[in-house]
N, C-alpha and C. Protein backbone atom coordinates (compact mmCIF):
# COMPACT_ATOMS: atom_id res chain seq x y z
N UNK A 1 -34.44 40.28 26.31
CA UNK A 1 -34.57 39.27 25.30
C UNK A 1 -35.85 38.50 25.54
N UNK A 2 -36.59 38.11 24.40
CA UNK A 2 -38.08 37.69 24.58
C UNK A 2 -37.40 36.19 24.82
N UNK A 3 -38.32 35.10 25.30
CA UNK A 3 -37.93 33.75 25.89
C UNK A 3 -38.13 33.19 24.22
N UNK A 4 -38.59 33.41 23.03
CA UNK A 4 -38.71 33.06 22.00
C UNK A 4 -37.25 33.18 21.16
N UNK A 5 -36.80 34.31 21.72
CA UNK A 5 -35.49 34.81 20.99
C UNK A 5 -34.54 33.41 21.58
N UNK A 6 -34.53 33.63 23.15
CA UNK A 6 -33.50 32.97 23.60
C UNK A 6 -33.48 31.05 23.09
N UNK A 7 -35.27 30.86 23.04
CA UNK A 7 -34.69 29.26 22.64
C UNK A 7 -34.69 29.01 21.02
N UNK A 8 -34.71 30.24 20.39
CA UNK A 8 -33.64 29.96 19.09
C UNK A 8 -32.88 30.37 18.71
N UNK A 9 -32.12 31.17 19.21
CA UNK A 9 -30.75 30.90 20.01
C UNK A 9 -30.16 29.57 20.37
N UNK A 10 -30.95 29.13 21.27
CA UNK A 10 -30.23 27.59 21.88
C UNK A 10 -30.59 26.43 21.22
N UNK A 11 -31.31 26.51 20.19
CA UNK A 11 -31.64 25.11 19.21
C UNK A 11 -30.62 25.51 18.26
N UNK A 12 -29.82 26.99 17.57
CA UNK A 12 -29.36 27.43 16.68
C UNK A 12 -27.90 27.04 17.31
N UNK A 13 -27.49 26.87 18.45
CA UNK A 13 -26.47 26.91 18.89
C UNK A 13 -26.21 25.37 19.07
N UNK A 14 -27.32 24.27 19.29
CA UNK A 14 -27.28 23.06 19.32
C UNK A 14 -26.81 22.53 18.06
N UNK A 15 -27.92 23.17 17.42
CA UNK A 15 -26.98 22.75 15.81
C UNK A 15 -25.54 22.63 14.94
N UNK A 16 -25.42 23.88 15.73
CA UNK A 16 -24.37 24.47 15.05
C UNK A 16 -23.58 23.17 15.92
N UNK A 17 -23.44 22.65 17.20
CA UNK A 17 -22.57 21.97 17.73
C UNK A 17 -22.56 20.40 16.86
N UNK A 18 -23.73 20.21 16.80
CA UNK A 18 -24.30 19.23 15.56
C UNK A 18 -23.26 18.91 14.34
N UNK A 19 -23.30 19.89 13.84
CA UNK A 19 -22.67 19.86 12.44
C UNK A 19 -20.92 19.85 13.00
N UNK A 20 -20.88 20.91 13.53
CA UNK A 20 -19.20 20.43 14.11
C UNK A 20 -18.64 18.74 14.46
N UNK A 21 -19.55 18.29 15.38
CA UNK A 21 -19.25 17.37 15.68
C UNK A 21 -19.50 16.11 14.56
N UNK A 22 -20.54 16.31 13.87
CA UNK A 22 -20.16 14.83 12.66
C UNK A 22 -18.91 15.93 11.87
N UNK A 23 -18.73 16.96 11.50
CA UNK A 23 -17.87 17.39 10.54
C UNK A 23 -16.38 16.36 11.08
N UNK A 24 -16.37 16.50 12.60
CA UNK A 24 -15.27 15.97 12.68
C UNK A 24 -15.12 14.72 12.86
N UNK A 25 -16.28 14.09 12.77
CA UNK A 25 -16.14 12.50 12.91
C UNK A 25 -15.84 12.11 11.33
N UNK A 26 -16.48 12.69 10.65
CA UNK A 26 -15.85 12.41 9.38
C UNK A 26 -14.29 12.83 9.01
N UNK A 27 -13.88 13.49 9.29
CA UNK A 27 -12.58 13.91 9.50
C UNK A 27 -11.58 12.81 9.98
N UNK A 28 -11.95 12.15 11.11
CA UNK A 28 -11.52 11.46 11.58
C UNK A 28 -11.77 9.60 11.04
N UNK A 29 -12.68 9.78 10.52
CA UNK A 29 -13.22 8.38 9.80
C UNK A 29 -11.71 8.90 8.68
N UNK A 30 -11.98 9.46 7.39
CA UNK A 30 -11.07 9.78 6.64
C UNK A 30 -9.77 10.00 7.02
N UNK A 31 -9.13 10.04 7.98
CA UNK A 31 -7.58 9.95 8.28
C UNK A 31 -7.43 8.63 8.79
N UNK A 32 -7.99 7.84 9.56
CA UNK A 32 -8.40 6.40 9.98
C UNK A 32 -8.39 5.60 8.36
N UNK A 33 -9.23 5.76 7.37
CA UNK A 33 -9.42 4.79 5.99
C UNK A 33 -8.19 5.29 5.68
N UNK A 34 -7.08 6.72 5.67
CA UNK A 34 -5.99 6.85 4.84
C UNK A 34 -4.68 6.10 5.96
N UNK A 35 -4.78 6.39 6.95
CA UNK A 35 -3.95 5.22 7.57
C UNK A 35 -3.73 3.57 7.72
N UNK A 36 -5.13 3.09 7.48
CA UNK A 36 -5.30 2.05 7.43
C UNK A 36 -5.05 1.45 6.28
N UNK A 37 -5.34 2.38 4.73
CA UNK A 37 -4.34 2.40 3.41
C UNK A 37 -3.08 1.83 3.71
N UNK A 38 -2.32 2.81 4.15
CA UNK A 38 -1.26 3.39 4.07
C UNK A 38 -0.43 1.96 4.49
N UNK A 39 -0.69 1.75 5.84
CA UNK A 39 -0.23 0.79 6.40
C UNK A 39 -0.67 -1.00 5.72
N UNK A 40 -2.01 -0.88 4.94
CA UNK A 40 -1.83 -2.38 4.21
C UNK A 40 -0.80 -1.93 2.98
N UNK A 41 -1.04 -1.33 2.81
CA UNK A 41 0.27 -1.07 1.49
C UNK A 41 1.77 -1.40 2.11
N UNK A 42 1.75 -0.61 2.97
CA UNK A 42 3.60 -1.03 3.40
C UNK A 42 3.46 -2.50 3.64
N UNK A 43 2.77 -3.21 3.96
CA UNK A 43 2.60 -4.78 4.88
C UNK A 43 2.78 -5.33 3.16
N UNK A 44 1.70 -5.21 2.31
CA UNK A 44 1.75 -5.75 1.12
C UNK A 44 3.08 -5.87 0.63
N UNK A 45 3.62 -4.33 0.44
CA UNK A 45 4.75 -4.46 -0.13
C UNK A 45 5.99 -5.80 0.57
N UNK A 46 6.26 -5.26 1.94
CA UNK A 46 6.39 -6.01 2.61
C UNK A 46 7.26 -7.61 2.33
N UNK A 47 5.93 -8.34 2.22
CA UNK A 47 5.47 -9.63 2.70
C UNK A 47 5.02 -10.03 1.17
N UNK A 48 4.23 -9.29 0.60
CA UNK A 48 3.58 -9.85 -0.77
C UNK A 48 5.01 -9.73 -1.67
N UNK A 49 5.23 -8.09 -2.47
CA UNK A 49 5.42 -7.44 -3.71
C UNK A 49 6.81 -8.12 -3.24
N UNK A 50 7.79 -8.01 -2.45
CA UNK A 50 9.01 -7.67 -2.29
C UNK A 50 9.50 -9.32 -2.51
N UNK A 51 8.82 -10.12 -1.96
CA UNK A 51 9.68 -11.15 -1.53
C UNK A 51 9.26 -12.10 -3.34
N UNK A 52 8.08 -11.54 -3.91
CA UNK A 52 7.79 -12.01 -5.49
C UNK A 52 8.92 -10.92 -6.59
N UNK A 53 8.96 -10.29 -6.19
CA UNK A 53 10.46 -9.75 -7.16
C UNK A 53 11.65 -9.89 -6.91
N UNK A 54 11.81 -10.32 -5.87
CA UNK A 54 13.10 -10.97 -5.54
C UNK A 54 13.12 -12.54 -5.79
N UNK A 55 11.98 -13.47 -6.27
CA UNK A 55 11.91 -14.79 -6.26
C UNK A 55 11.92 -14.14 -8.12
N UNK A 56 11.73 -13.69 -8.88
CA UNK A 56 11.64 -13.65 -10.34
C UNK A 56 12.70 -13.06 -10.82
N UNK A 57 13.84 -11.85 -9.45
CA UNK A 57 15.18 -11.61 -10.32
C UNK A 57 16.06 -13.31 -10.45
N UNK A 58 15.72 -13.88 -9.03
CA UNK A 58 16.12 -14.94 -8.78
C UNK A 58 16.36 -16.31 -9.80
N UNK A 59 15.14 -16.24 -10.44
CA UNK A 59 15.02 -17.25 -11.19
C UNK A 59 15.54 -16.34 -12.87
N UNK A 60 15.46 -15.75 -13.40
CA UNK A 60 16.23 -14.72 -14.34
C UNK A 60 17.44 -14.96 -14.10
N UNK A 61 18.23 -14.89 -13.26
CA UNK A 61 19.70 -15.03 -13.01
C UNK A 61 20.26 -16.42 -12.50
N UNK A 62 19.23 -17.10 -12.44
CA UNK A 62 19.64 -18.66 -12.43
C UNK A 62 19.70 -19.02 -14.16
N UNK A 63 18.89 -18.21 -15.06
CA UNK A 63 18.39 -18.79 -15.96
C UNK A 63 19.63 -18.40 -16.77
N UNK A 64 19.89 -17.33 -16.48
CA UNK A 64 20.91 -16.60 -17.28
C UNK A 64 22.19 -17.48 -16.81
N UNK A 65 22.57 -17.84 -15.49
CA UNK A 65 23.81 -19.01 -15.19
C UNK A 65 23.61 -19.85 -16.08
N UNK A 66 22.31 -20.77 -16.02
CA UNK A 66 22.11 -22.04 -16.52
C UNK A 66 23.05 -21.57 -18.51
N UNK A 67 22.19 -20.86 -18.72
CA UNK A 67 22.60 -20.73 -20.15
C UNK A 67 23.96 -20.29 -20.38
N UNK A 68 24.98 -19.80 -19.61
CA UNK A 68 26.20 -19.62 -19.83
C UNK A 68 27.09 -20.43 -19.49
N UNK A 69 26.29 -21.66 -18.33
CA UNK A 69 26.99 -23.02 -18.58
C UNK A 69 26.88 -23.90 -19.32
N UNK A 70 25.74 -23.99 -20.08
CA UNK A 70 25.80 -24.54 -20.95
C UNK A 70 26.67 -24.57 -22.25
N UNK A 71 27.31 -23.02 -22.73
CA UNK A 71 27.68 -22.98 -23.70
C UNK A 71 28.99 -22.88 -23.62
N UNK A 72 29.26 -23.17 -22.00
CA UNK A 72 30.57 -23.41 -21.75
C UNK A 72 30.76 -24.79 -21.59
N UNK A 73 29.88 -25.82 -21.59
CA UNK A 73 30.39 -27.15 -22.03
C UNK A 73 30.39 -27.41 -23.63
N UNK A 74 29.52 -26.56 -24.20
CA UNK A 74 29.40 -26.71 -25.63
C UNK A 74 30.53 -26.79 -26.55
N UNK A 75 31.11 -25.76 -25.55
CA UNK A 75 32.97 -24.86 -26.13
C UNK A 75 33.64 -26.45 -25.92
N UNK A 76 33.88 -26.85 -25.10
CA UNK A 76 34.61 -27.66 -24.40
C UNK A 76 34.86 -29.45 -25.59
N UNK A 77 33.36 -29.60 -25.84
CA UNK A 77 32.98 -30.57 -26.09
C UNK A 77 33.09 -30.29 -27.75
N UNK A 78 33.60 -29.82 -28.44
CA UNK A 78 32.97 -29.44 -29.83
C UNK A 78 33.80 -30.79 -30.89
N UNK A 79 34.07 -31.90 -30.47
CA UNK A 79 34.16 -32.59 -31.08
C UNK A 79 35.46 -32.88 -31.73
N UNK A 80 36.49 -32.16 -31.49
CA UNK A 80 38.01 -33.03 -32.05
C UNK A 80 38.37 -33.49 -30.81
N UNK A 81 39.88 -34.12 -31.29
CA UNK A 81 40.14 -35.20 -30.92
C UNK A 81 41.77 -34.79 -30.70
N UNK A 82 42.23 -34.52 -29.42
CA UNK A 82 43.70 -33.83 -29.16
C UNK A 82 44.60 -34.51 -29.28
């Protein structure tokens, strides 16, 4: 093998290690941004989404009490005289 062959060969082989190695840093960047997703989403849901739909069935079903007591004093009160 001429010494020309062999060091391109070994710049061809550097490369090639080159490209592997960002291939997989990107690889790894991209499962890192989809975990780091993943996990503000569950926290959001969590802490944010969960505890605001449970404060708005909350107030819906107060609202809905309120109005069925009301029309149960309405009944009550309707004005004769026993």
């Amino acid at each position: 093998m001429d010494t020309n062959e062999i060091m391109v060969n070994g710049e061809l082989i550097e490369v090639t290690e080159e490209i592997a190695t960002a291939g997989s840093r990107k690889g790894i960047k991209v499962a890192v941004g989809v975990g780091l997703a993943v996990l503000g989403s569950v926290v959001a849901y969590k802490y944010i989404i969960k505890p605001m739909v449970a404060k708005i069935k909350a107030k819906k079903e107060q609202q809905r009490m309120d109005a069925e007591f009301d029309e149960f004093e309405d009944d009550e009160n309707d004005g004769s005289i026993d």
